[in-house]
Protein backbone atom coordinates (compact mmCIF):
# COMPACT_ATOMS: atom_id res chain seq x y z
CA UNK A 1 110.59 81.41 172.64
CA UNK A 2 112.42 83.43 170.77
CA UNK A 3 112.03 82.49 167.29
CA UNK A 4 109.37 79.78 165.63
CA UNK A 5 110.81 79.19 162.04
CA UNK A 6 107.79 77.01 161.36
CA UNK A 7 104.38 78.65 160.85
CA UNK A 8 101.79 77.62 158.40
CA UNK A 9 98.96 79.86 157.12
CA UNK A 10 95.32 79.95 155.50
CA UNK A 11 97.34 79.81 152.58
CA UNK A 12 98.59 76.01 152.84
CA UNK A 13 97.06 73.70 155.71
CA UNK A 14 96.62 76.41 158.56
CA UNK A 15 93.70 78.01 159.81
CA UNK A 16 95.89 81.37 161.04
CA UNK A 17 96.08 83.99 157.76
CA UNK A 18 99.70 85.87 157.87
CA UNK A 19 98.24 88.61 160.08
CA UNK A 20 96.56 87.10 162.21
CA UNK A 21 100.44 85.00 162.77
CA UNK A 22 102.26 88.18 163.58
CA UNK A 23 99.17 88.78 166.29
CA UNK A 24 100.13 85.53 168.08
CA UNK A 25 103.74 85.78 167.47
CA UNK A 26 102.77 89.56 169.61
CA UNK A 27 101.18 87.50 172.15
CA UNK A 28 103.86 84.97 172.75
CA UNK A 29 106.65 87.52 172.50
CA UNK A 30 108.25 86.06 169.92
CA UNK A 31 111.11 87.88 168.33
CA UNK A 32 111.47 85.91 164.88
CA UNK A 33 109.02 83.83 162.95
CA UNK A 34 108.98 81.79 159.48
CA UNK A 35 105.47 81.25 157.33
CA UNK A 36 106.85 77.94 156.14
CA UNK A 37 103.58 76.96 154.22
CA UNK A 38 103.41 73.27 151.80
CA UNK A 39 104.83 74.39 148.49
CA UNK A 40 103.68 77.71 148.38
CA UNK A 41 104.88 81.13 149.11
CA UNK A 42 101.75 83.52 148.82
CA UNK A 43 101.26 83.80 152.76
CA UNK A 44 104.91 85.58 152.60
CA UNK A 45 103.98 87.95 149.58
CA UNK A 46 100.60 88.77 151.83
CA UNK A 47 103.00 89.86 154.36
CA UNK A 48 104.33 92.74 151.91
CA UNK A 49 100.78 94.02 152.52
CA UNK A 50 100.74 94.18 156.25
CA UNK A 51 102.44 96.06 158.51
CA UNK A 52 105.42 94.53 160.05
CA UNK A 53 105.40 95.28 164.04
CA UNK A 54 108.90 96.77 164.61
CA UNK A 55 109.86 94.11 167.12
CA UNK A 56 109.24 91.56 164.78
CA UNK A 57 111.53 89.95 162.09
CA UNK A 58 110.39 88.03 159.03
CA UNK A 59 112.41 85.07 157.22
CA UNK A 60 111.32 84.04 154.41
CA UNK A 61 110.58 80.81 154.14
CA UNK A 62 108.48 77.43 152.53
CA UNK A 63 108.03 73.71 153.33
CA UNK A 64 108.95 71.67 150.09
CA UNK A 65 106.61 68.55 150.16
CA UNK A 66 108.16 65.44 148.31
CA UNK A 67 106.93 61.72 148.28
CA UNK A 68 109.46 59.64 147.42
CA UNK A 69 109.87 55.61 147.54
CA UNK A 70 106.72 56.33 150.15
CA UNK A 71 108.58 58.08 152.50
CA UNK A 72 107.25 62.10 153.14
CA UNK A 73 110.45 63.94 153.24
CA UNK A 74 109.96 67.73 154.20
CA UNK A 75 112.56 70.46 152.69
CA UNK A 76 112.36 73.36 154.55
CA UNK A 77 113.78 76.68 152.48
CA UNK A 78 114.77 80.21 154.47
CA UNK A 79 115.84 83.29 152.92
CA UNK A 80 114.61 82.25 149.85
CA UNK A 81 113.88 84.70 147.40
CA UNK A 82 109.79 84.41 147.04
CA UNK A 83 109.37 85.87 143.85
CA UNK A 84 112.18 83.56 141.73
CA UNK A 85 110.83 81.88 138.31
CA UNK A 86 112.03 78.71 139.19
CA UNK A 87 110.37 77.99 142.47
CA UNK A 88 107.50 79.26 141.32
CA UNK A 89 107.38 76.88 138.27
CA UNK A 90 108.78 74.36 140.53
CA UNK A 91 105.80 74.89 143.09
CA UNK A 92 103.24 74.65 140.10
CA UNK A 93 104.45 71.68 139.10
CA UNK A 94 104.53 69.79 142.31
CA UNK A 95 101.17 71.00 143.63
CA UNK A 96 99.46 69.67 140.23
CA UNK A 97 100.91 66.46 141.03
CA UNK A 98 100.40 66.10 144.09
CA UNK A 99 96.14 67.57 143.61
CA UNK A 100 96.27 64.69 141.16
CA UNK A 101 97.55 62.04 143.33
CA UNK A 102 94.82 63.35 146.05
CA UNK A 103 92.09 63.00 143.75
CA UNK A 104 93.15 59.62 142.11
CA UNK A 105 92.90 58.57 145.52
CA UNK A 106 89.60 59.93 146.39
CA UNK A 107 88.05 58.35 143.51
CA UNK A 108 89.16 55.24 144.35
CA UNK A 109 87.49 55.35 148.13
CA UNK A 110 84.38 56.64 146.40
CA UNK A 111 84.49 53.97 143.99
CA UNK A 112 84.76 51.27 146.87
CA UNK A 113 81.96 52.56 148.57
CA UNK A 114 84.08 54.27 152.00
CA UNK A 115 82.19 57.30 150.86
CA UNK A 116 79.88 59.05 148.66
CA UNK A 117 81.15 62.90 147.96
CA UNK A 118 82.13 64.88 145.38
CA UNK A 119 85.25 66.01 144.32
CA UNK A 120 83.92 69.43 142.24
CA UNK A 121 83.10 70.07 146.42
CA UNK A 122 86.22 69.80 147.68
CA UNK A 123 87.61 71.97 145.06
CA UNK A 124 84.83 74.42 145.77
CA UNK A 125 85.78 74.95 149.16
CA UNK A 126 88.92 75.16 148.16
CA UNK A 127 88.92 77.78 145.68
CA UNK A 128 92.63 79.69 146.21
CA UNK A 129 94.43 76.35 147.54
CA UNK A 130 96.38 74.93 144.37
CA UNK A 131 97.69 71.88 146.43
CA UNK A 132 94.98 69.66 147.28
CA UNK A 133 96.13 67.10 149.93
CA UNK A 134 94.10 65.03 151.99
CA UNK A 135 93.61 67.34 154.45
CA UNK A 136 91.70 70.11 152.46
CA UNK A 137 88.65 66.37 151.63
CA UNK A 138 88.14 66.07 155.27
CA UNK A 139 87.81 69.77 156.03
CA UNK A 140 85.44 70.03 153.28
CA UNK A 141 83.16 67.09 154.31
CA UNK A 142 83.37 69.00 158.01
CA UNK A 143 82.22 71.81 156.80
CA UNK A 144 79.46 70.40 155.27
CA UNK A 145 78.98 67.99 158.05
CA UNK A 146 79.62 64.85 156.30
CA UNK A 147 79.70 61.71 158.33
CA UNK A 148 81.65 58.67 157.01
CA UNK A 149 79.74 55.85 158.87
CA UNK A 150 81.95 53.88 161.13
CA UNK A 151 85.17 56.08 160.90
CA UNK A 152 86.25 59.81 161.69
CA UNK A 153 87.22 62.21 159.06
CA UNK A 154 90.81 61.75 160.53
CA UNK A 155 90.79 57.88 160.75
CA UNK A 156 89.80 58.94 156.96
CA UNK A 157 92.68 60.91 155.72
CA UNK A 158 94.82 58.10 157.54
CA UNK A 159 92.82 55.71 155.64
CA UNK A 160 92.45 56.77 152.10
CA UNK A 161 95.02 59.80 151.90
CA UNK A 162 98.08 59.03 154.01
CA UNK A 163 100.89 58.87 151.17
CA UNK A 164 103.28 56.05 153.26
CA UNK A 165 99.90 53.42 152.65
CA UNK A 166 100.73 50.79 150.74
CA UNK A 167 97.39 51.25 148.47
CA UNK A 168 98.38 54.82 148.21
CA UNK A 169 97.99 55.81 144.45
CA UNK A 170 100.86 58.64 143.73
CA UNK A 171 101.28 60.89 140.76
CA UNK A 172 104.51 62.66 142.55
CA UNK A 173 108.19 62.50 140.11
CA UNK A 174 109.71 65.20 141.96
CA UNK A 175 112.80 64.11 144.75
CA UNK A 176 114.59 65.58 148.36
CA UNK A 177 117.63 66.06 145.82
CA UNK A 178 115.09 68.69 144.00
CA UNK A 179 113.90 70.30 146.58
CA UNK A 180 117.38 71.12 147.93
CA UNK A 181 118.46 72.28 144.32
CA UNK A 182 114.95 74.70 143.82
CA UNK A 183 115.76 76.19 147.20
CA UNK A 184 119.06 76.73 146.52
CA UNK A 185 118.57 78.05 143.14
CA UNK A 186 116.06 80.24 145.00
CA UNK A 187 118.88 81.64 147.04
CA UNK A 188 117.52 80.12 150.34
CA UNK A 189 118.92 77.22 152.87
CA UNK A 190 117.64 73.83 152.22
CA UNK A 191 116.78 72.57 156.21
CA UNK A 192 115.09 69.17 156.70
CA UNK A 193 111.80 69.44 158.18
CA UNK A 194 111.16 66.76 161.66
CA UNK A 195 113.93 64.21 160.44
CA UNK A 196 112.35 61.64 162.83
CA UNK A 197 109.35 61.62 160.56
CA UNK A 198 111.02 60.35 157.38
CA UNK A 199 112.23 57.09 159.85
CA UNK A 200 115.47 56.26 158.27
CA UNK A 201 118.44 58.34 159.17
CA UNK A 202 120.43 57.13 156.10
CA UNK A 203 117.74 59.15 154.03
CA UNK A 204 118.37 62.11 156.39
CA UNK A 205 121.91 61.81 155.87
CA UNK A 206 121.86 61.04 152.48
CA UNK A 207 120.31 63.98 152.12
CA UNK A 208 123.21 66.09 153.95
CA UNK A 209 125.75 64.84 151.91
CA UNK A 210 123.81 65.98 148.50
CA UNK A 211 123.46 69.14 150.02
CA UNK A 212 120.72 69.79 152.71
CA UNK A 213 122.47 72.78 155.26
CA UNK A 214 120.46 72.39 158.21
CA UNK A 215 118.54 70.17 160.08
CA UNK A 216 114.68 70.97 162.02
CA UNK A 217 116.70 69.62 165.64
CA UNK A 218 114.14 71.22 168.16
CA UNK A 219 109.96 70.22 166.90
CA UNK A 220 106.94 68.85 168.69
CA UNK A 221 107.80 65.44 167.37
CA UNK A 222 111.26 65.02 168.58
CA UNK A 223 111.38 64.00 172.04
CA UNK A 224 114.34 64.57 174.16
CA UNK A 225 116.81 61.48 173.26
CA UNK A 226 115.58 62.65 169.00
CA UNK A 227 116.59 65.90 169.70
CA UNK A 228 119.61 65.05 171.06
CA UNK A 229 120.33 63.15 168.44
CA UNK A 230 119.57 65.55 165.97
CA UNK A 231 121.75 68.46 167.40
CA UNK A 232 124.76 66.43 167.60
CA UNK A 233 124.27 65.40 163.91
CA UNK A 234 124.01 68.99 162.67
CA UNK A 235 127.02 69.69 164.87
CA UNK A 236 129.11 66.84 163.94
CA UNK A 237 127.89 67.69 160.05
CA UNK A 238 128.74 71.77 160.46
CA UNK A 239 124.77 72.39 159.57
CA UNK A 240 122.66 75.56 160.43
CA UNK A 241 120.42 74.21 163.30
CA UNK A 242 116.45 74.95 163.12
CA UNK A 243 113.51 74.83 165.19
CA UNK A 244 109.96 75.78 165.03
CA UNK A 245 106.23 74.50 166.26
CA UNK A 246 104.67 73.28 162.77
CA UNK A 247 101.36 75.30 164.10
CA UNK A 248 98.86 74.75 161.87
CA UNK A 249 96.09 76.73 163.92
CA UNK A 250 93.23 75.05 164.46
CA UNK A 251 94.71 71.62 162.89
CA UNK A 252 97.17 71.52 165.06
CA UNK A 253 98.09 68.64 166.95
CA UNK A 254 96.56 68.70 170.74
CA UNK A 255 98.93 70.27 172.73
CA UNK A 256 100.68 71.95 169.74
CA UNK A 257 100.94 76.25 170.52
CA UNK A 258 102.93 78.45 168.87
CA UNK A 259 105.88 79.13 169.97
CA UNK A 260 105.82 76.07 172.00
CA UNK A 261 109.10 74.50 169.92
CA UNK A 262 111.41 76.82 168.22
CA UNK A 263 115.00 78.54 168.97
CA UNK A 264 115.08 80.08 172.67
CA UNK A 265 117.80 82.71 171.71
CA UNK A 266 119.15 85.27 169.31
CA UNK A 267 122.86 83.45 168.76
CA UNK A 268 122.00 80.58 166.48
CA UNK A 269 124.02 80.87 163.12
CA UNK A 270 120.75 80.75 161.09
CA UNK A 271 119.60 83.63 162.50
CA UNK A 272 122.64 85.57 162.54
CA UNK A 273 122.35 85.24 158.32
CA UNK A 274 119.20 87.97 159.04
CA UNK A 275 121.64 90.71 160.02
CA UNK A 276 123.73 90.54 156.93
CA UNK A 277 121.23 89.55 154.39
């Protein structure tokens, strides 16, 4: 594969730090790659800290997270500039939300009796994540080796943490039409993340027509009639086509590699914007 525009690191939900991403991206022989961590961009800064193989190329990147009329839409921003005011005010802001909606939510299994943990633990093992999701719980029960009797700690975050529940307590304000505007105003290129995931197309193209450039055509999740789909959208719609694995590391879905999904060659307009950037 030539490029994989969607990476996440140690410093959102993945279990790769940014070095130890360029390793694998050295392994795969891939040319370009994308830290697109959940509303954060300190696994890019980390990167001005490491040496950059010469054969590699960096964009810049983040995955906006937004819950919105229970739907999970995904913003994904490239070229952004990492260090702008904004998005990192804007990134505050929606990772305090959505920590709160995480533990509100956590409470309330405790306080029905699913489970009996604390949440100063979670936090603990969590010290540098400021977005708590319901993914950072059930890694912190693993690591202490807390059983929830009858279920997994999967079936759990499914259970008690999946935001598209109907019990699901949420905290989050922010919407897709923000997301595009921060990224934007960041100087990057708003690109929706897996559209078959939000499960409406007139969202995804709702989305377009505020403003979204690009869409995620070629992922894991698509199969080959959604990515069909998807391409001739972005080229009936004149939008930058994207593409990328969503490897999480170790959390990654079974199957899931890097490099695995992504853009097989050089001449894809997004990545042309690297050469005159």
């Amino acid at each position: 594969m030539f490029a994989d525009l969607h990476l996440h690191s140690t410093y959102s939900d993945g279990t790769d730090t940014p070095l130890e991403l360029l390793r694998l991206a050295e392994e795969h022989n891939i040319k370009v790659i994308s830290i697109t961590d959940h509303d954060s961009v300190n696994g890019q800064k980390a990167l001005s800290e490491i040496k950059i193989p010469e054969d590699i190329e960096i964009i810049t990147g983040v995955e906006i997270s937004i819950l919105e009329n229970r739907k999970m839409l995904h913003i994904l921003g490239y070229y952004i500039d990492i260090y702008d005011k904004n998005l990192e005010n804007f990134i505050k802001n929606i990772s305090v939300e959505a920590t709160e909606s995480t533990r509100l939510n956590f409470e309330k299994a405790n306080n029905d009796g699913i489970f009996s943990y604390e949440w100063e633990r979670v936090l603990e093992l969590n010290p540098s994540q400021p977005r708590i999701g319901g993914t950072y719980v059930v890694t912190a029960m693993s690591i202490d080796g807390y059983e929830v009797p009858g279920i997994g700690l999967w079936e759990l975050f499914y259970k008690c943490f999946w935001p598209e529940n109907d019990d699901y307590i949420s905290t989050h304000t922010y919407t897709g039409y923000d997301a595009i505007d921060i990224i934007k105003t960041a100087g990057g290129i708003p690109v929706i993340a897996h559209p078959k995931s939000i499960g409406d197309d007139d969202i995804v193209l709702d989305l377009i027509r505020y403003g979204a450039q690009g869409l995620e055509v070629y992922h894991p999740m698509h199969n080959s009639e959604d990515t069909a789909k998807y391409l001739q959208m972005a080229m009936d719609k004149k939008l930058y086509i994207s593409g990328g694995s969503d490897w999480h590391g170790q959390n990654s879905l079974a199957g899931r590699t890097i490099g695995s999904t992504g853009l097989e060659h050089e001449n894809y307009e997004l990545l042309k914007l690297r050469i005159i950037r």
